[in-house]
C-alpha atoms as a PDB file:
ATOM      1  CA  UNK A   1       0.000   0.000   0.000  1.00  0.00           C
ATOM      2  CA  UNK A   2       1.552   3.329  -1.374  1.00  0.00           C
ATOM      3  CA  UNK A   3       2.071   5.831   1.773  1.00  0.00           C
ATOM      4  CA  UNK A   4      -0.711   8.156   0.288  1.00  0.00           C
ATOM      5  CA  UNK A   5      -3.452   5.544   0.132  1.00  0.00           C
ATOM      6  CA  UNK A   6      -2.173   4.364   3.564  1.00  0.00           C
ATOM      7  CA  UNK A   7      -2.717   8.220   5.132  1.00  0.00           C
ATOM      8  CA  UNK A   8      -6.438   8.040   3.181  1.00  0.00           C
ATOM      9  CA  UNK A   9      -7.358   5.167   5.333  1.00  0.00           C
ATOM     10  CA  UNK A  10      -5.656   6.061   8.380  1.00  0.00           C
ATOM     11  CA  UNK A  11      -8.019   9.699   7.931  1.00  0.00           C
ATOM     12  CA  UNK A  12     -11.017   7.929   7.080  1.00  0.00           C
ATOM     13  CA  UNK A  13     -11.169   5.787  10.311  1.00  0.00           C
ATOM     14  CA  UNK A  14     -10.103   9.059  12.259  1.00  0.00           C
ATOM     15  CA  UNK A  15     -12.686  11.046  10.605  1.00  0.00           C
ATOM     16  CA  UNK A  16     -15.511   8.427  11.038  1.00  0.00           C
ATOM     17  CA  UNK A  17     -14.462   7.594  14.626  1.00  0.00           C
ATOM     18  CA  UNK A  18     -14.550  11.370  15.419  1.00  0.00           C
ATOM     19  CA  UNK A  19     -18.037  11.678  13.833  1.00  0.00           C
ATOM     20  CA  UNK A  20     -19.649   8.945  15.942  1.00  0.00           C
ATOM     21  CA  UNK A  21     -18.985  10.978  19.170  1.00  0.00           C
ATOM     22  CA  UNK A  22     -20.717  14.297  17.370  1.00  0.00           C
ATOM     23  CA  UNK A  23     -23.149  13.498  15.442  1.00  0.00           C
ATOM     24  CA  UNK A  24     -27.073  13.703  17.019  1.00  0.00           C
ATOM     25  CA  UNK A  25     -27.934  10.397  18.095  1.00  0.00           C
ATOM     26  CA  UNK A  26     -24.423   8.813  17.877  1.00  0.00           C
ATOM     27  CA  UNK A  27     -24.745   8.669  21.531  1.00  0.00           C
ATOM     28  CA  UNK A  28     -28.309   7.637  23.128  1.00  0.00           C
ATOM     29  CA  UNK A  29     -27.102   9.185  26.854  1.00  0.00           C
ATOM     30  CA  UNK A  30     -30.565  10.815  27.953  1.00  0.00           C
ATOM     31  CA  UNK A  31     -30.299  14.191  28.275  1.00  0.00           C
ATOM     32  CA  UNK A  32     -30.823  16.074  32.073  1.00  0.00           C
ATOM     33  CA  UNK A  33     -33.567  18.025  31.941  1.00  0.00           C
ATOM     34  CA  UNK A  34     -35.672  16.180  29.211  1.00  0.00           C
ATOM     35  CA  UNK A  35     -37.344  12.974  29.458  1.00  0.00           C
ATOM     36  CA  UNK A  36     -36.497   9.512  29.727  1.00  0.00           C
ATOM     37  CA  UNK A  37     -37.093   7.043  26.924  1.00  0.00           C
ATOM     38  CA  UNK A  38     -40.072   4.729  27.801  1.00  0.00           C
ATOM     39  CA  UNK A  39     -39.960   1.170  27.884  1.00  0.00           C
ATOM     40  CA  UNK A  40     -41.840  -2.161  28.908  1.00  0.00           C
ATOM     41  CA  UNK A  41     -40.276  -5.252  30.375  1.00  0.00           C
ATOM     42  CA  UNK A  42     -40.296  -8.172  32.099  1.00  0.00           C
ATOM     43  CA  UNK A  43     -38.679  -9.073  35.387  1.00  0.00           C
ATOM     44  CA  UNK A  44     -37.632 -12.324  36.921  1.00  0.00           C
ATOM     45  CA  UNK A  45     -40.687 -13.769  37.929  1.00  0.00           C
ATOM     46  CA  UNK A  46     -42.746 -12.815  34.368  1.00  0.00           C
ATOM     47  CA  UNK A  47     -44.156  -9.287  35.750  1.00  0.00           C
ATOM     48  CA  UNK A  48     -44.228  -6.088  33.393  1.00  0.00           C
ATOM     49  CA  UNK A  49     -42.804  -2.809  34.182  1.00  0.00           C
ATOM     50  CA  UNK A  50     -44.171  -0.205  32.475  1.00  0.00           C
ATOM     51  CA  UNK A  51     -41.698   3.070  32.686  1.00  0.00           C
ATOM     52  CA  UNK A  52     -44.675   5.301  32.441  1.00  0.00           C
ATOM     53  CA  UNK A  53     -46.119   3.620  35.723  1.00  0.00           C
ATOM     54  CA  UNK A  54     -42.998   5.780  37.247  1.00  0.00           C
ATOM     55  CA  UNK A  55     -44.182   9.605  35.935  1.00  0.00           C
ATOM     56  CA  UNK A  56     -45.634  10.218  39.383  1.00  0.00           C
ATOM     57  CA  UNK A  57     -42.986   8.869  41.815  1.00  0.00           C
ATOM     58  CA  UNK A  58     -40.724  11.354  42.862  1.00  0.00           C
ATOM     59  CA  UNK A  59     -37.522   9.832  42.134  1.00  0.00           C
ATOM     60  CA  UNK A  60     -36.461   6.344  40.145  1.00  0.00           C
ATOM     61  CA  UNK A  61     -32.869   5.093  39.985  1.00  0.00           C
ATOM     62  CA  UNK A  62     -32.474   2.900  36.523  1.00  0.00           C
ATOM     63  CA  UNK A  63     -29.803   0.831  37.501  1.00  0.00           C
ATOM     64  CA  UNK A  64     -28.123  -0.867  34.698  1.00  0.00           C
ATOM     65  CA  UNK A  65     -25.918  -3.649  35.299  1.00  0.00           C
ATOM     66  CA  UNK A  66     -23.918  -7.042  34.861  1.00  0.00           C
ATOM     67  CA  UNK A  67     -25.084 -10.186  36.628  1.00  0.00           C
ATOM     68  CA  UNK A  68     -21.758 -11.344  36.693  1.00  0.00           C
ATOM     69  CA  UNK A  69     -19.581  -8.133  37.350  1.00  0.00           C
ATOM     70  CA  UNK A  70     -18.640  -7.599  41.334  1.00  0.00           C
ATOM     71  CA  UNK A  71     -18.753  -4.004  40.869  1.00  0.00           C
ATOM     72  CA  UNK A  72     -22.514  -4.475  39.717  1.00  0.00           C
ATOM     73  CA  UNK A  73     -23.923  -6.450  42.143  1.00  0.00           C
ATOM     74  CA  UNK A  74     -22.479  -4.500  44.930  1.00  0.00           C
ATOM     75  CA  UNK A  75     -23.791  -1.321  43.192  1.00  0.00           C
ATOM     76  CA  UNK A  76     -26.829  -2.913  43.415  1.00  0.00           C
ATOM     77  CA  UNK A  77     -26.705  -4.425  46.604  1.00  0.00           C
ATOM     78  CA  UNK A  78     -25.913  -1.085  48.117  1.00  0.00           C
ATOM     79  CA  UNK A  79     -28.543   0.908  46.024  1.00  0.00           C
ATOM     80  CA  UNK A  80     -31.327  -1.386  47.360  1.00  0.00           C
ATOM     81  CA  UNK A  81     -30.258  -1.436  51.056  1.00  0.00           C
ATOM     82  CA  UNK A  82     -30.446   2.555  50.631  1.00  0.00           C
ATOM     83  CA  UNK A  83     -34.021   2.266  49.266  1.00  0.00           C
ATOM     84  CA  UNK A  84     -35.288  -0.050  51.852  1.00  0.00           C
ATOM     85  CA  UNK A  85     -33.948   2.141  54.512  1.00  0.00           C
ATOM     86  CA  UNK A  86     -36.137   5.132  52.610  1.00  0.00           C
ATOM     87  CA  UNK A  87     -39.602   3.247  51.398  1.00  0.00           C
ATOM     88  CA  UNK A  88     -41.676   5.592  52.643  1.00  0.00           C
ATOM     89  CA  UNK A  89     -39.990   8.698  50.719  1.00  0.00           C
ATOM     90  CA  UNK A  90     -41.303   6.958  47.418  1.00  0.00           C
ATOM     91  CA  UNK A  91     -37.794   6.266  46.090  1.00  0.00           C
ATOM     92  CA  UNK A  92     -37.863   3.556  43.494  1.00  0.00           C
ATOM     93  CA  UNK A  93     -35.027   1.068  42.242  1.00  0.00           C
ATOM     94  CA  UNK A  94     -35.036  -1.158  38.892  1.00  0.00           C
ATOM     95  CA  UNK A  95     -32.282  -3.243  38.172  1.00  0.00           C
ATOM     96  CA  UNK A  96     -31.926  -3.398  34.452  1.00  0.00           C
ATOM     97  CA  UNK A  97     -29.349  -6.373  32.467  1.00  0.00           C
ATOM     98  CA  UNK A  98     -28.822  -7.908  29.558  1.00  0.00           C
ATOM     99  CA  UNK A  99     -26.937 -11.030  31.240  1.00  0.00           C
ATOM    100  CA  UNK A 100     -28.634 -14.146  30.979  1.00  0.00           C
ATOM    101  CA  UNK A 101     -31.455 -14.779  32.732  1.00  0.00           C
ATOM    102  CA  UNK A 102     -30.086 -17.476  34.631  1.00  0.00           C
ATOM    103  CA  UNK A 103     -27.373 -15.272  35.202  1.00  0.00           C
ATOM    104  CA  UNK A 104     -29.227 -12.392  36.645  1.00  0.00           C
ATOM    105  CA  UNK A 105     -31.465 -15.417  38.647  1.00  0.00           C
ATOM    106  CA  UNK A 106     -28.613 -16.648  40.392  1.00  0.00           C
ATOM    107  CA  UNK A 107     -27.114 -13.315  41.903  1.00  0.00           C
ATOM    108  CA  UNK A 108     -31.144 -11.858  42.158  1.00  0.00           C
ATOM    109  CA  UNK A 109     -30.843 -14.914  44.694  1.00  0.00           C
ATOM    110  CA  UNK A 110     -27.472 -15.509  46.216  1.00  0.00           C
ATOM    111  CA  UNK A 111     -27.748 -11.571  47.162  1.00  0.00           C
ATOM    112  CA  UNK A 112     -31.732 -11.448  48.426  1.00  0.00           C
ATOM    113  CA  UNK A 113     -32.617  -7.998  46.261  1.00  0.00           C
ATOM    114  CA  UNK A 114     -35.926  -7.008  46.664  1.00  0.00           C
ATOM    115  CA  UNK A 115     -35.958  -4.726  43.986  1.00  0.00           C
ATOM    116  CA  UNK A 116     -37.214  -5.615  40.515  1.00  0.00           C
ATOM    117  CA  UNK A 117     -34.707  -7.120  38.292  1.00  0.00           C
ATOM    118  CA  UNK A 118     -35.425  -6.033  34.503  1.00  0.00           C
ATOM    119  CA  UNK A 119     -34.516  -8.467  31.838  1.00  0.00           C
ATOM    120  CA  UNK A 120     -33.461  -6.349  28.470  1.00  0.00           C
ATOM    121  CA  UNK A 121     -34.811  -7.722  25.641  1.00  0.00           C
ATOM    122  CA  UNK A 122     -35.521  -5.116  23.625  1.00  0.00           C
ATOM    123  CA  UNK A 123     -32.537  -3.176  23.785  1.00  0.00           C
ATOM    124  CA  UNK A 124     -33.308  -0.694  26.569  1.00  0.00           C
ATOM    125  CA  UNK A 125     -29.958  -0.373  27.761  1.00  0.00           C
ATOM    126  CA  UNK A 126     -29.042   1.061  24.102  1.00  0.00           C
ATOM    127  CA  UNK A 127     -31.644   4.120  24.155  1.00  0.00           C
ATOM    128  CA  UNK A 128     -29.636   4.757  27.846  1.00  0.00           C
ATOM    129  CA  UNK A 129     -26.487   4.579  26.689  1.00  0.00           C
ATOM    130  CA  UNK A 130     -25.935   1.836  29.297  1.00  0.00           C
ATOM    131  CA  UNK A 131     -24.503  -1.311  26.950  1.00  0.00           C
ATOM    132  CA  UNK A 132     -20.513  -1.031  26.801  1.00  0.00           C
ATOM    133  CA  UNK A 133     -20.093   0.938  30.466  1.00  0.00           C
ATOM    134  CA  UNK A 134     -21.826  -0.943  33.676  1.00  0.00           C
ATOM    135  CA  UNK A 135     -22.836   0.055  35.970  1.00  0.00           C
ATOM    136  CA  UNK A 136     -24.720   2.838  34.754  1.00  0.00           C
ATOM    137  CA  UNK A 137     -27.254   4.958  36.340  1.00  0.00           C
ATOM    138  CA  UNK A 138     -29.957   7.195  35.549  1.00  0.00           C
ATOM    139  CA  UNK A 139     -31.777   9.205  37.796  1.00  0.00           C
ATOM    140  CA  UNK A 140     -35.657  10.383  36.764  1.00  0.00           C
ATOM    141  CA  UNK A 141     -38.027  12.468  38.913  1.00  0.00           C
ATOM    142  CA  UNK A 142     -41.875  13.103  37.984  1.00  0.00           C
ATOM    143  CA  UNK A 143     -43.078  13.128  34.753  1.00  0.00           C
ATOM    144  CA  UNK A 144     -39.507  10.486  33.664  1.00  0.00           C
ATOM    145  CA  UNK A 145     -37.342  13.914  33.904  1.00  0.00           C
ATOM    146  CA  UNK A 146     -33.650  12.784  33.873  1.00  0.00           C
ATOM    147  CA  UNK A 147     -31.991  14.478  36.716  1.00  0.00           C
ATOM    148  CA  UNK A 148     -28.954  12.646  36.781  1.00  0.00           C
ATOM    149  CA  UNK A 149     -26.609  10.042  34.256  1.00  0.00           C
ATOM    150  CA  UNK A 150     -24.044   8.956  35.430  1.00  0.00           C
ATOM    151  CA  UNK A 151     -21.619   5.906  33.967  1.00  0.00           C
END
């Protein structure tokens, strides 16, 4: 390959690498202020969450995470011991993964959450942003404002 046509690649990648970080929608991170994507799914056990069912709590924590990352579960584990501690101040948790349902079964178990656990099948984690860096968390107040992202 002839040093010119060599530079011509080595731009194009650049150039297309650099445009995936700028261009609207390259990035699905909800932004603060506006509000959160909607979504349906299913938990463990077979129930649906609804996202709109959360408009009129005050405050939701979307927790998304890896079944079978430490850093995860104890996220998790921590997160859910903070909103037992606060039930009555209508603070909500969902655990959202892609792991395998088994997966997510075993540590739902081993580590007693009583929070929904919210299997992603239909690519949820991808309008959050929340695929490649876990844990991630989004924080949404009435009406599914997003008040916080962070990754």
């Amino acid at each position: 390959m002839t040093r010119v046509r060599r530079f011509q690649v080595v731009a194009g990648l650049a150039m297309i690498f650099l445009l995936s970080f700028w261009l609207p929608g390259a990035h699905a991170k909800p932004p603060i202020g506006q509000a959160a994507p909607g979504f349906s799914l299913k938990d463990l056990q077979g129930r649906t969450h609804d996202a709109a069912l959360l408009k009129a709590r005050p405050m939701t924590v979307l927790y998304f995470f890896d079944a079978e990352s430490k850093p995860s579960q104890e996220g998790l584990v921590s997160l859910a011991q903070i909103v037992d501690r606060f039930k009555d101040s209508g603070l909500t948790l969902w655990a959202v993964t892609l792991s395998p349902e088994d997966k997510a079964m075993d540590f739902a178990k081993s580590s007693g959450l009583s929070v929904p656990v919210l299997l992603d099948k239909s690519n949820v984690s991808e309008l959050y942003d929340a695929q490649a860096v876990l844990p991630t968390v989004c924080i949404v107040g009435p009406e599914l404002k997003v008040l916080d992202f962070v990754q």
